[in-house]
C-alpha atoms as a PDB file:
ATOM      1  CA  UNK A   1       8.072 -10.000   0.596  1.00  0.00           C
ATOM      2  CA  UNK A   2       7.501  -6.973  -1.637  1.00  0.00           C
ATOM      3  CA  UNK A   3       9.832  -4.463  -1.428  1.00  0.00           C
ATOM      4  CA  UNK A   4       8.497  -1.078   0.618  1.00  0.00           C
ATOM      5  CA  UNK A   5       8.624   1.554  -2.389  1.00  0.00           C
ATOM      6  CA  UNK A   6       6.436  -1.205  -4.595  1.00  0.00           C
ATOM      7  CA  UNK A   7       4.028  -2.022  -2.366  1.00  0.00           C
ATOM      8  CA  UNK A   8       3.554   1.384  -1.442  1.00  0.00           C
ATOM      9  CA  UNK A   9       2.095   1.925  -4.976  1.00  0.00           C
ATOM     10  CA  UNK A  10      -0.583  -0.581  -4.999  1.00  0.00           C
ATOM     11  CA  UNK A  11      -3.976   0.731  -4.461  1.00  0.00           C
ATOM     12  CA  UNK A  12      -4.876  -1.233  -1.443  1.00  0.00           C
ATOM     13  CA  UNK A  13      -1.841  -3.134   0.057  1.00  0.00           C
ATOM     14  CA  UNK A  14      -2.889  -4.625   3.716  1.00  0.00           C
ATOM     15  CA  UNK A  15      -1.764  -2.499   6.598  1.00  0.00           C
ATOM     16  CA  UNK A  16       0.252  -5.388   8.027  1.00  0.00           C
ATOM     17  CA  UNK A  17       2.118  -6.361   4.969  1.00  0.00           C
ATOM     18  CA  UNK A  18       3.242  -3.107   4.488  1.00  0.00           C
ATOM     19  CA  UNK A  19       4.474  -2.269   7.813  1.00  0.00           C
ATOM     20  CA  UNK A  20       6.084  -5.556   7.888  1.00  0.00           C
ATOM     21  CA  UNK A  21       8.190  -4.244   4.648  1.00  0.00           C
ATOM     22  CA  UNK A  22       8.669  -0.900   6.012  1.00  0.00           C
ATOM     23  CA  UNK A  23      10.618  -2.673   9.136  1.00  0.00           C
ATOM     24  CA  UNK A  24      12.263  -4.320   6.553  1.00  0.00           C
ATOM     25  CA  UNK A  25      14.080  -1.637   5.241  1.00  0.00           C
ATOM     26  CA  UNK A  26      15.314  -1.093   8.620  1.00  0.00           C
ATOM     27  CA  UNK A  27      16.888  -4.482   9.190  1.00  0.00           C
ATOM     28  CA  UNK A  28      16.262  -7.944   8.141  1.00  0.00           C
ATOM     29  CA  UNK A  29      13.127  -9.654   9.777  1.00  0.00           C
ATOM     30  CA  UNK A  30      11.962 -13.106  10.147  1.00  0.00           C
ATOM     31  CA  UNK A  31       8.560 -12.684   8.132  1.00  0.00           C
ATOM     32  CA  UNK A  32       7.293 -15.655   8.626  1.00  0.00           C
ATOM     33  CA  UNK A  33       7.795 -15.685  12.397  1.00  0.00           C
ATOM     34  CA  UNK A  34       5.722 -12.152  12.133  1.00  0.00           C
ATOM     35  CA  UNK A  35       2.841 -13.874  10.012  1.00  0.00           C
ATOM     36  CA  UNK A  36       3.029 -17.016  12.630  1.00  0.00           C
ATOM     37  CA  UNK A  37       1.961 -14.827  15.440  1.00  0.00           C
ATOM     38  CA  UNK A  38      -0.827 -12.715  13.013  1.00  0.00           C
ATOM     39  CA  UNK A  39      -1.654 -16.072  12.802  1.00  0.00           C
ATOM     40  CA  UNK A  40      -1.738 -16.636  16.245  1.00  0.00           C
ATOM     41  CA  UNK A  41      -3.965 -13.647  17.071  1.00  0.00           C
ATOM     42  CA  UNK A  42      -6.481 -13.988  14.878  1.00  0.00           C
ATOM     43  CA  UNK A  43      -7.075 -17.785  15.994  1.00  0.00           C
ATOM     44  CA  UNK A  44      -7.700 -15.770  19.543  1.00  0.00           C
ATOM     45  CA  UNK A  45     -10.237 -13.315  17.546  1.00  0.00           C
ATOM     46  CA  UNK A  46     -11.961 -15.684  15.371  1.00  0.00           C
ATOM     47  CA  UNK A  47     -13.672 -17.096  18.962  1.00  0.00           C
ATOM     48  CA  UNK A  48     -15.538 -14.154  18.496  1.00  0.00           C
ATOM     49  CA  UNK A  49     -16.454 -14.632  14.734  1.00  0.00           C
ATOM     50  CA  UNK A  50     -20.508 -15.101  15.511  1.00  0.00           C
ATOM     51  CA  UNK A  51     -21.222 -12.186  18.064  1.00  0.00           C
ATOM     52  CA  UNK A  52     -22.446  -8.935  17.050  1.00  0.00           C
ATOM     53  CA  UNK A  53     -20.121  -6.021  15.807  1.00  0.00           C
ATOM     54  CA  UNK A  54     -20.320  -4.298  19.216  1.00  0.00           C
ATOM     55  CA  UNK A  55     -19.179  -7.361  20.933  1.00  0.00           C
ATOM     56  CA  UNK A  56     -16.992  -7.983  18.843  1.00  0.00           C
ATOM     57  CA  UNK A  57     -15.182  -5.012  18.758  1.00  0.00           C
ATOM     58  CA  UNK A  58     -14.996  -4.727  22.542  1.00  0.00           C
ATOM     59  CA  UNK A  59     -13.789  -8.874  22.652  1.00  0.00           C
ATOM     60  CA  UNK A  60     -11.126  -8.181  19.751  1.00  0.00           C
ATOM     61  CA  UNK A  61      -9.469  -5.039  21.856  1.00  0.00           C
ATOM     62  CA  UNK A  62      -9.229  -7.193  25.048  1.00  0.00           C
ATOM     63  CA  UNK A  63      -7.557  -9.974  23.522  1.00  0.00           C
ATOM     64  CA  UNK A  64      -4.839  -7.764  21.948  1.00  0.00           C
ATOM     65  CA  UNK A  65      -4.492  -6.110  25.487  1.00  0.00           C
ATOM     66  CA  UNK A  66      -4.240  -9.876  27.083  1.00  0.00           C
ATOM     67  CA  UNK A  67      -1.831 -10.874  24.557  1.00  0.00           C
ATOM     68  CA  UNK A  68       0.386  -7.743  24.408  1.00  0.00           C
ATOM     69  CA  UNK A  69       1.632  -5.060  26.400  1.00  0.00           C
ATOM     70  CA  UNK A  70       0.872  -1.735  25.332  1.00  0.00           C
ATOM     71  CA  UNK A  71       3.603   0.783  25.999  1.00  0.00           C
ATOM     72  CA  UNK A  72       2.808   4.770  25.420  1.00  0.00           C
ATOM     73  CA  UNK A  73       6.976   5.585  24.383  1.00  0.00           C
ATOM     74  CA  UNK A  74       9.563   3.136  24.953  1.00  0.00           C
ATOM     75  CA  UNK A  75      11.766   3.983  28.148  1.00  0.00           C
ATOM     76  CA  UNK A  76      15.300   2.533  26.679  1.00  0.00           C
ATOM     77  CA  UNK A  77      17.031   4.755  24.913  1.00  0.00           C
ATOM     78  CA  UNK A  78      19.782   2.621  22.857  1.00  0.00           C
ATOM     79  CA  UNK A  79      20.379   2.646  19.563  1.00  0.00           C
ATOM     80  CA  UNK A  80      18.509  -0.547  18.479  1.00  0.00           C
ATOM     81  CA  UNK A  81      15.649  -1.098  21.326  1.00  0.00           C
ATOM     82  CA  UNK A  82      14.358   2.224  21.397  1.00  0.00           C
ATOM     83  CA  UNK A  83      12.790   1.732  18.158  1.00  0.00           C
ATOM     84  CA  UNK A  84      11.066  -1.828  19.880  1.00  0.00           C
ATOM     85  CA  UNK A  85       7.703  -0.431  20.440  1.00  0.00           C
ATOM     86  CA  UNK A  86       7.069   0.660  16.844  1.00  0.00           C
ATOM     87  CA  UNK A  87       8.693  -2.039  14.583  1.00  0.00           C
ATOM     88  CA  UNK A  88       5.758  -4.373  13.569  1.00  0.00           C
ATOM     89  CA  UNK A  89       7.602  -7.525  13.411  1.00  0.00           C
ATOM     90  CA  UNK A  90       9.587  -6.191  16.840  1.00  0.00           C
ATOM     91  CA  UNK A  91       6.216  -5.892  18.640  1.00  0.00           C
ATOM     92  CA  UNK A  92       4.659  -9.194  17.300  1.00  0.00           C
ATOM     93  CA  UNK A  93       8.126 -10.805  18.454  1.00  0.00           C
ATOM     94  CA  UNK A  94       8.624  -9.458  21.879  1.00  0.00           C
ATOM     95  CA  UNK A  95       4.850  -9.231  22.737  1.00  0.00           C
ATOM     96  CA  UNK A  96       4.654  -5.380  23.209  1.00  0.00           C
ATOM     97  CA  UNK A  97       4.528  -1.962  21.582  1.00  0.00           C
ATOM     98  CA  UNK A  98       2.969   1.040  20.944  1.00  0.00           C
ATOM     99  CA  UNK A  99      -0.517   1.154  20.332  1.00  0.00           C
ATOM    100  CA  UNK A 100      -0.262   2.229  16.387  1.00  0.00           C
ATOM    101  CA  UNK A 101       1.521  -0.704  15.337  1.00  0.00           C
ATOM    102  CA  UNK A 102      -1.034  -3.271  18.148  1.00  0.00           C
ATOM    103  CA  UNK A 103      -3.843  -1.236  15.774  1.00  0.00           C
ATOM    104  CA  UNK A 104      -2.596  -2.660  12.691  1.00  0.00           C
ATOM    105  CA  UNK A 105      -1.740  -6.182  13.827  1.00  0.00           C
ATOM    106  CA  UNK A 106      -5.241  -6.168  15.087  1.00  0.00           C
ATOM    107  CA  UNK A 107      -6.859  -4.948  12.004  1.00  0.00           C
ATOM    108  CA  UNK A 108      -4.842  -7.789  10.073  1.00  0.00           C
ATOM    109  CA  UNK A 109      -6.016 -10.757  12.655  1.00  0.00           C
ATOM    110  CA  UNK A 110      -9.250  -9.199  12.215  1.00  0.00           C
ATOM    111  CA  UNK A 111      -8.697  -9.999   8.439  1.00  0.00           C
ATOM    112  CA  UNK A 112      -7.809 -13.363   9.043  1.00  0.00           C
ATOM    113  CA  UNK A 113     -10.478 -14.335  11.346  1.00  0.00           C
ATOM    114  CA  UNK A 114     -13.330 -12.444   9.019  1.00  0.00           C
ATOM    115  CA  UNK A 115     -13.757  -9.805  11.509  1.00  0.00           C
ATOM    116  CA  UNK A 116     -14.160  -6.314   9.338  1.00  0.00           C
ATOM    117  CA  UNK A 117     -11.425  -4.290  11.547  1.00  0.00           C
ATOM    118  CA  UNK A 118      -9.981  -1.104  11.179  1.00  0.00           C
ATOM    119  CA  UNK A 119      -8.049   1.748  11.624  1.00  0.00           C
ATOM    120  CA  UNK A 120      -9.362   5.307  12.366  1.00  0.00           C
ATOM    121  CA  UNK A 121      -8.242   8.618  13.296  1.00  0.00           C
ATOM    122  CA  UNK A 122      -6.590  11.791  13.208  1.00  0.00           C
ATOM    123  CA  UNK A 123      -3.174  13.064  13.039  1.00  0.00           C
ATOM    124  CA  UNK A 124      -1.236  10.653  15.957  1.00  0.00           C
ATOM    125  CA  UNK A 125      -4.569   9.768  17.713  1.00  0.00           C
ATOM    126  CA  UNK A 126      -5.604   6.267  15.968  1.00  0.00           C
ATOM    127  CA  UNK A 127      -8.323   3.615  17.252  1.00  0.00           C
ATOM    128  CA  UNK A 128      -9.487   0.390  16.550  1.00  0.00           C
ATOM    129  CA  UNK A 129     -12.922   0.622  14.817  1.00  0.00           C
ATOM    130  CA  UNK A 130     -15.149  -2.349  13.215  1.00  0.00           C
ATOM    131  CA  UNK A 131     -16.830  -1.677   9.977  1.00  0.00           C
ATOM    132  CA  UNK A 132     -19.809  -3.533  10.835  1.00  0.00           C
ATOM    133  CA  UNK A 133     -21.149  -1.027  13.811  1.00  0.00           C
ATOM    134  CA  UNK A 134     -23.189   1.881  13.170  1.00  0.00           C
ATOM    135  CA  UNK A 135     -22.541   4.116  15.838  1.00  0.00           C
ATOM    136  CA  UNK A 136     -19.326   6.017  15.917  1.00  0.00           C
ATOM    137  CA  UNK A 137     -17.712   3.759  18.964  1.00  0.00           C
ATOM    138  CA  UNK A 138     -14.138   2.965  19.003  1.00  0.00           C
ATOM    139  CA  UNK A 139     -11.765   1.219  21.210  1.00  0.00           C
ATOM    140  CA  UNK A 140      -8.357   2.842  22.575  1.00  0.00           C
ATOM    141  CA  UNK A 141      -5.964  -0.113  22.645  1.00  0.00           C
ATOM    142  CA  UNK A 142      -3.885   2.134  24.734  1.00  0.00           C
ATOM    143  CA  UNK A 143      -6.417   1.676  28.058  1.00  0.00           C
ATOM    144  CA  UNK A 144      -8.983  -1.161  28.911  1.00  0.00           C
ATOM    145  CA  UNK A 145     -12.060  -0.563  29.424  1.00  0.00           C
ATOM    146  CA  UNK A 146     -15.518   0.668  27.300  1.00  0.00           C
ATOM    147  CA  UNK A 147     -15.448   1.784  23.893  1.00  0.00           C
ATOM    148  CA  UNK A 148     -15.007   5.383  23.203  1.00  0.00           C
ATOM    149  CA  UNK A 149     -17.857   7.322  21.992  1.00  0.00           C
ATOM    150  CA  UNK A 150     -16.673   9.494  19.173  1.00  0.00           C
ATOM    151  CA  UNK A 151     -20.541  11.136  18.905  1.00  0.00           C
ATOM    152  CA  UNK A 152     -19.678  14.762  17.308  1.00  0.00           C
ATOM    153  CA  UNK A 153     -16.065  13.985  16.159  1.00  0.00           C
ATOM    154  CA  UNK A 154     -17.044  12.198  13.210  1.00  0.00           C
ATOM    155  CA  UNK A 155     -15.754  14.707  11.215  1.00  0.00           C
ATOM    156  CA  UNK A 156     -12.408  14.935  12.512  1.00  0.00           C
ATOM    157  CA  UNK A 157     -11.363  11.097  12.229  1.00  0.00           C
ATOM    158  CA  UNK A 158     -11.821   9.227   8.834  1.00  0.00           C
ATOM    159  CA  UNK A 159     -10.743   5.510   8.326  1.00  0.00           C
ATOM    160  CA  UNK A 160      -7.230   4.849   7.757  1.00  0.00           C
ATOM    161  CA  UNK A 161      -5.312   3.274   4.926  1.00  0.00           C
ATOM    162  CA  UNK A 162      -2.014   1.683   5.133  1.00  0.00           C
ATOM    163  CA  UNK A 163      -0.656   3.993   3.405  1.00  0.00           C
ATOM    164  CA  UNK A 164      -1.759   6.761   6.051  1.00  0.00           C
ATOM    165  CA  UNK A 165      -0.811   4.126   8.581  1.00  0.00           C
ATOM    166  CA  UNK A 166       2.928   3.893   7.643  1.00  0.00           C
ATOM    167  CA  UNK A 167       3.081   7.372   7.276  1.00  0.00           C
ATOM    168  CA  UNK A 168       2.287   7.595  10.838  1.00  0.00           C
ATOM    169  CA  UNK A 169       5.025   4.975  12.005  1.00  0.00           C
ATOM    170  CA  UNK A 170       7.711   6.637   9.703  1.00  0.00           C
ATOM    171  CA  UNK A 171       6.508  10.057  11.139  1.00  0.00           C
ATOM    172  CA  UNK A 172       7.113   8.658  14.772  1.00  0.00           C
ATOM    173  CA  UNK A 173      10.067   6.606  13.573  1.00  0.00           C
ATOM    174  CA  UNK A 174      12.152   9.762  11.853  1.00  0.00           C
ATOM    175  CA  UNK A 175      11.206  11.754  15.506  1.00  0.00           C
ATOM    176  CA  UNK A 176      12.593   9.741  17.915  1.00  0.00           C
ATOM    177  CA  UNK A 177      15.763   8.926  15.238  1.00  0.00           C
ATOM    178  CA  UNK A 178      16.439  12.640  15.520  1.00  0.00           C
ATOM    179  CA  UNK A 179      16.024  12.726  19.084  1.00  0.00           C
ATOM    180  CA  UNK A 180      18.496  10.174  20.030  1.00  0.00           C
ATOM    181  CA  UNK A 181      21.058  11.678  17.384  1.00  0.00           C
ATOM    182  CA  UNK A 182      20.096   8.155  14.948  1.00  0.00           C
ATOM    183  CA  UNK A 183      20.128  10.067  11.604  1.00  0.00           C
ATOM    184  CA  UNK A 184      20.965   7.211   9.532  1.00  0.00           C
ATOM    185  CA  UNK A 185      17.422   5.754  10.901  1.00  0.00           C
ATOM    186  CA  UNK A 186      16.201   9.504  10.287  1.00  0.00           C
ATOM    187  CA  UNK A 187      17.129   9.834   6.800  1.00  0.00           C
ATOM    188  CA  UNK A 188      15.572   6.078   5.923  1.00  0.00           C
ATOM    189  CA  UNK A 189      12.387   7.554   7.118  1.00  0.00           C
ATOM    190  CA  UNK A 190      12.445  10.604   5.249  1.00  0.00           C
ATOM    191  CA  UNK A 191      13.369   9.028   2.136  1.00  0.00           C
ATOM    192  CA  UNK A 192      10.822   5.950   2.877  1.00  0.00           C
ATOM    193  CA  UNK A 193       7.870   8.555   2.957  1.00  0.00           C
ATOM    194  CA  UNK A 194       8.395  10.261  -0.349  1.00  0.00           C
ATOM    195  CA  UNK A 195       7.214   6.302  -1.654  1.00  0.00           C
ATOM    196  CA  UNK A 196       3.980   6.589   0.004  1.00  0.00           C
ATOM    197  CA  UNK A 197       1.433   8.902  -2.457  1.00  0.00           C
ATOM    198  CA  UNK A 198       0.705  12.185  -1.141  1.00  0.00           C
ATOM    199  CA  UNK A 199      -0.686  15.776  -2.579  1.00  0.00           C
ATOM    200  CA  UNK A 200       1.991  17.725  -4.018  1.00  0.00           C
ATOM    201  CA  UNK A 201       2.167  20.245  -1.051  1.00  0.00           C
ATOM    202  CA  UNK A 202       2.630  17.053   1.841  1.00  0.00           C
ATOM    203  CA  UNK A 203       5.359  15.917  -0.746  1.00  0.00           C
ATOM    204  CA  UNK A 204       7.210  19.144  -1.135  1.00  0.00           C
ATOM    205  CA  UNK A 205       6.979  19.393   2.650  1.00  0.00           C
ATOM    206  CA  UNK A 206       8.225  15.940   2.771  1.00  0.00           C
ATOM    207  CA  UNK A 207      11.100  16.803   0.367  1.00  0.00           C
ATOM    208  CA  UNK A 208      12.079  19.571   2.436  1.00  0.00           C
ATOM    209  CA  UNK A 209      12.407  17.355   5.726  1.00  0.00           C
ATOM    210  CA  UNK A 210      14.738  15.148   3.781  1.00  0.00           C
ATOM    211  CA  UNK A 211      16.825  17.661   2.425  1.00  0.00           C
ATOM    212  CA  UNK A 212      16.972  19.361   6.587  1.00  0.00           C
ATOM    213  CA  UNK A 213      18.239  15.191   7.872  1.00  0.00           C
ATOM    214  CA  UNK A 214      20.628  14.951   4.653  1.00  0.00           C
ATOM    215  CA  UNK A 215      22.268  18.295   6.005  1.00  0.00           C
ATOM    216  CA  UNK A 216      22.401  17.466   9.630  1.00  0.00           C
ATOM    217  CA  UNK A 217      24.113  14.131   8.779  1.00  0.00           C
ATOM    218  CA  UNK A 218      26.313  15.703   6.497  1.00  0.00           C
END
């Protein structure tokens, strides 16, 4: 596996593959346990390879919810499972997590089952979205149910990239560190982000935060 800070670089790294390195930096993973049950998933998705984007969509977000449990904040607060629900390779191993890291695992079974899945948003509010449907419907991996009709919000959500992606699990990642007094997992985060490309102003803002997490360690 390519290290975090280089794959971060590349133009178009897969959203999977670089969350999968970003837990890496963490702690050491079993990657090819991760890509078994990618693997796994998209066998479950590719059942749905010949339906129509619609249908698919709505199929695809069911059989993430039937084969994980979506959690909106993990309830345990120690020092290694509290960060459970947002680890990709954690969530593909223990079959449950928050929905931003379920989004990317589905967009990468997607991938391998040739269903054109992704990721859109804004800010922390991110959906599952297929490429191949015309009208702005989404599904919310966080409930069951219909698709959610983003008519009139087009522009205020805008596909996501794994870059943007990892930003948002480092962003979530570096909260909760802070929250549960877990600076060294803070200041990872911090220093992780400054490898993603960003405009000069997010990066100076981002150089700031690290320099606040370096002090309150210090």
């Amino acid at each position: 596996m390519l290290p975090f800070a280089l794959q971060a670089v590349s133009e178009c790294p897969a959203p999977a593959d670089l969350a999968l390195a970003l837990g890496a930096e963490f702690e050491p993973i079993a990657a090819d346990d991760a890509h078994a049950a990618l693997d796994e998933l998209g066998c479950d998705l590719a059942a749905f390879r010949h339906v129509a984007p619609r249908e698919q969509l709505v199929a695809c977000a069911a059989a993430v919810g039937n084969r994980f449990t979506i959690v909106e904040e993990r309830k345990r607060i120690g020092r290694e499972s509290v960060f459970d629900d947002l680890l990709l390779h954690r969530v593909l191993r223990d079959g449950s997590g928050h929905a931003l890291p379920l989004t990317i695992a589905a967009v990468e079974a997607g991938r391998r089952a040739g269903i054109a899945l992704g990721a859109v948003g804004r800010r922390r509010e991110q959906y599952l979205a297929h490429a191949g449907l015309a009208a702005p419907h989404v599904a919310d991996l966080r409930r069951r149910g219909p698709l959610v009709d983003l008519t009139g919000r087009e522009e205020k959500v805008g596909w996501q990239c794994a870059h943007q992606l990892s930003a948002l699990l480092l962003d979530r990642i570096a909260e909760r560190a802070e929250r549960i007094g877990h600076l060294s997992w803070a200041l990872r985060a911090a220093e992780l982000r400054l490898a993603l490309p960003v405009c000069a102003e997010t990066r100076e803002r981002m150089e700031r935060e690290l320099e606040r997490v370096r002090t309150r360690l210090n």
